[in-house]
Protein backbone atom coordinates (compact mmCIF):
# COMPACT_ATOMS: atom_id res chain seq x y z
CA UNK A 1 -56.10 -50.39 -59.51
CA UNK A 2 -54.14 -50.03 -62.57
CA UNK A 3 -55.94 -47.57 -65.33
CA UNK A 4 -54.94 -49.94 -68.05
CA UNK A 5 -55.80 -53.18 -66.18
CA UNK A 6 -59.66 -51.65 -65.65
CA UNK A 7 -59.54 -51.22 -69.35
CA UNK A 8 -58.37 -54.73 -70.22
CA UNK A 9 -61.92 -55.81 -70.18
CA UNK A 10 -63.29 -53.40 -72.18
CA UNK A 11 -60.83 -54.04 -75.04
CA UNK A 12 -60.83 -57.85 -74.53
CA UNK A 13 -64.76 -57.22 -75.43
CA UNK A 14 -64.15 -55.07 -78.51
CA UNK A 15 -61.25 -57.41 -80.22
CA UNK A 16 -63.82 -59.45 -81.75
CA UNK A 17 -65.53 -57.09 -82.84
CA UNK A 18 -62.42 -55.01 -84.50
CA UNK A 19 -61.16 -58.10 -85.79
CA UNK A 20 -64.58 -58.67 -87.73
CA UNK A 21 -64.85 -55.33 -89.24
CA UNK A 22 -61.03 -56.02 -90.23
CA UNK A 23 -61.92 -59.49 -91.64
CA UNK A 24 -65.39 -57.44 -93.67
CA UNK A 25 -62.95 -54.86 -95.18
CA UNK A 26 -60.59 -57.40 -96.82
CA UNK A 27 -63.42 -60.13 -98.04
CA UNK A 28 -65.00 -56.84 -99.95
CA UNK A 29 -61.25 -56.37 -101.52
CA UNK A 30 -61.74 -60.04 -102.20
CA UNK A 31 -64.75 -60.20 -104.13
CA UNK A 32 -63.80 -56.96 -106.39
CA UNK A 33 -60.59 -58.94 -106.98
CA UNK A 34 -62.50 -62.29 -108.10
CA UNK A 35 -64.37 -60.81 -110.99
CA UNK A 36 -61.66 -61.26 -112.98
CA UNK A 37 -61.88 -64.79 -112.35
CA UNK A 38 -65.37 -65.36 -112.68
CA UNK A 39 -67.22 -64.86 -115.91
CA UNK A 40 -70.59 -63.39 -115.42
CA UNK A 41 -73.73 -62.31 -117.26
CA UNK A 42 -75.93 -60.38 -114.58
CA UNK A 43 -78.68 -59.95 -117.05
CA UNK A 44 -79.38 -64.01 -116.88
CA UNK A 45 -78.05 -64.07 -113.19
CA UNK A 46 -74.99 -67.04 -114.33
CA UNK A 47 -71.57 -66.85 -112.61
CA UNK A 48 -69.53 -69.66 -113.16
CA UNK A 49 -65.93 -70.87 -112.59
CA UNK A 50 -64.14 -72.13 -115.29
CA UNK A 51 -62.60 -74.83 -112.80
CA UNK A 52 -65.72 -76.47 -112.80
CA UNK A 53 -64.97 -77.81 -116.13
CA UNK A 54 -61.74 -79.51 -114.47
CA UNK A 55 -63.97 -80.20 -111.47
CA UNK A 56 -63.85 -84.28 -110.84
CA UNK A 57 -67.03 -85.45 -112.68
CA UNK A 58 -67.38 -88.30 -110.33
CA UNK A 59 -67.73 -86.72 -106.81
CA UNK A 60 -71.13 -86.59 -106.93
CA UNK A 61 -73.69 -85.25 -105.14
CA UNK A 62 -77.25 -85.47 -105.67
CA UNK A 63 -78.90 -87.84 -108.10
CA UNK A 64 -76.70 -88.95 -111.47
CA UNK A 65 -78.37 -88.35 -114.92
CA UNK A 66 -78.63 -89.63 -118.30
CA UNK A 67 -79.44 -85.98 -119.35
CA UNK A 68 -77.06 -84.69 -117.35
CA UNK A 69 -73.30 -83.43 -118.96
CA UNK A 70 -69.83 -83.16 -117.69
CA UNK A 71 -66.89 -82.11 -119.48
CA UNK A 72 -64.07 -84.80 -119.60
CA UNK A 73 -60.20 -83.45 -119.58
CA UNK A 74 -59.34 -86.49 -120.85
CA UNK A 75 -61.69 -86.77 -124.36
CA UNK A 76 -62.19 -82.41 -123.90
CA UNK A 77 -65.30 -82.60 -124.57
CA UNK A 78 -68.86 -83.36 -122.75
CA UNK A 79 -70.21 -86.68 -122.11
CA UNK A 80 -73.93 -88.01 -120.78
CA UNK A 81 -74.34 -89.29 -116.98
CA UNK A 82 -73.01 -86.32 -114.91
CA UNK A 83 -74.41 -85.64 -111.48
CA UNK A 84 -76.13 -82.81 -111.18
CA UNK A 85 -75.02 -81.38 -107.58
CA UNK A 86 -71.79 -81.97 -108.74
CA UNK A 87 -69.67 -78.50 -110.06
CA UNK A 88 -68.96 -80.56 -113.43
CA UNK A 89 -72.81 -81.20 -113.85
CA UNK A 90 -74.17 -79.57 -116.88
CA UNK A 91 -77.97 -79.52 -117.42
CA UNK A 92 -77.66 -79.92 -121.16
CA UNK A 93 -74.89 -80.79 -123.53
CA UNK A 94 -74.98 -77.18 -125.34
CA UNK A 95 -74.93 -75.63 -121.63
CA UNK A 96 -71.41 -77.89 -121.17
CA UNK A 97 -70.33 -76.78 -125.00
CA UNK A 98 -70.83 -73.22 -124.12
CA UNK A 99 -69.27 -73.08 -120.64
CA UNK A 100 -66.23 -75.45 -121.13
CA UNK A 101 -64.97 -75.44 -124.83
CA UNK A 102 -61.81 -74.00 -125.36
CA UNK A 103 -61.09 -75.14 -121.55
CA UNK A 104 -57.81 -76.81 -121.01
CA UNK A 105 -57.63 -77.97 -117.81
């Protein structure tokens, strides 16, 4: 038997596994690379994305709300009856103020 077909096994076993540790490596490069994106404040634990300001208000998920907020593009500024699984759901309007003013979209 050929040396290098008795090995085929072995390395058909550990290609997975070398192509997981590959995938590992460059999702850490990733994430070092995405804090510029993200704004953070690790003392209060809040990451957001500023495209959830541009984030469609109504593709909801989870229960709508009266005291909810969302920021509208169109008016740029933050209006009552968001839902609040939604990335455009704001839990109060100074919360939507603070997070999407100045935002373009």
């Amino acid at each position: 038997m050929n040396a290098i077909a008795s090995r085929r096994p072995l390395l058909i076993m550990l290609l997975p596994a070398i192509l997981l540790y590959l995938r590992g490596a460059c999702a850490f490069k990733d994430v070092e690379a995405r804090r510029d994106i993200l704004e953070c404040d690790r003392r209060r634990y809040t990451c957001f994305y500023p495209e959830a300001c541009d984030c469609n208000p109504r593709f909801g998920f989870g229960l709508r709300s009266q005291n909810a907020y969302y920021y509208s593009a169109r008016t740029r500024g933050c209006l009552p009856g968001a839902f609040l699984g939604n990335c455009n759901g704001f839990r109060s309007m100074r919360e939507c103020l603070s997070r999407c003013s100045g935002w373009r979209g």
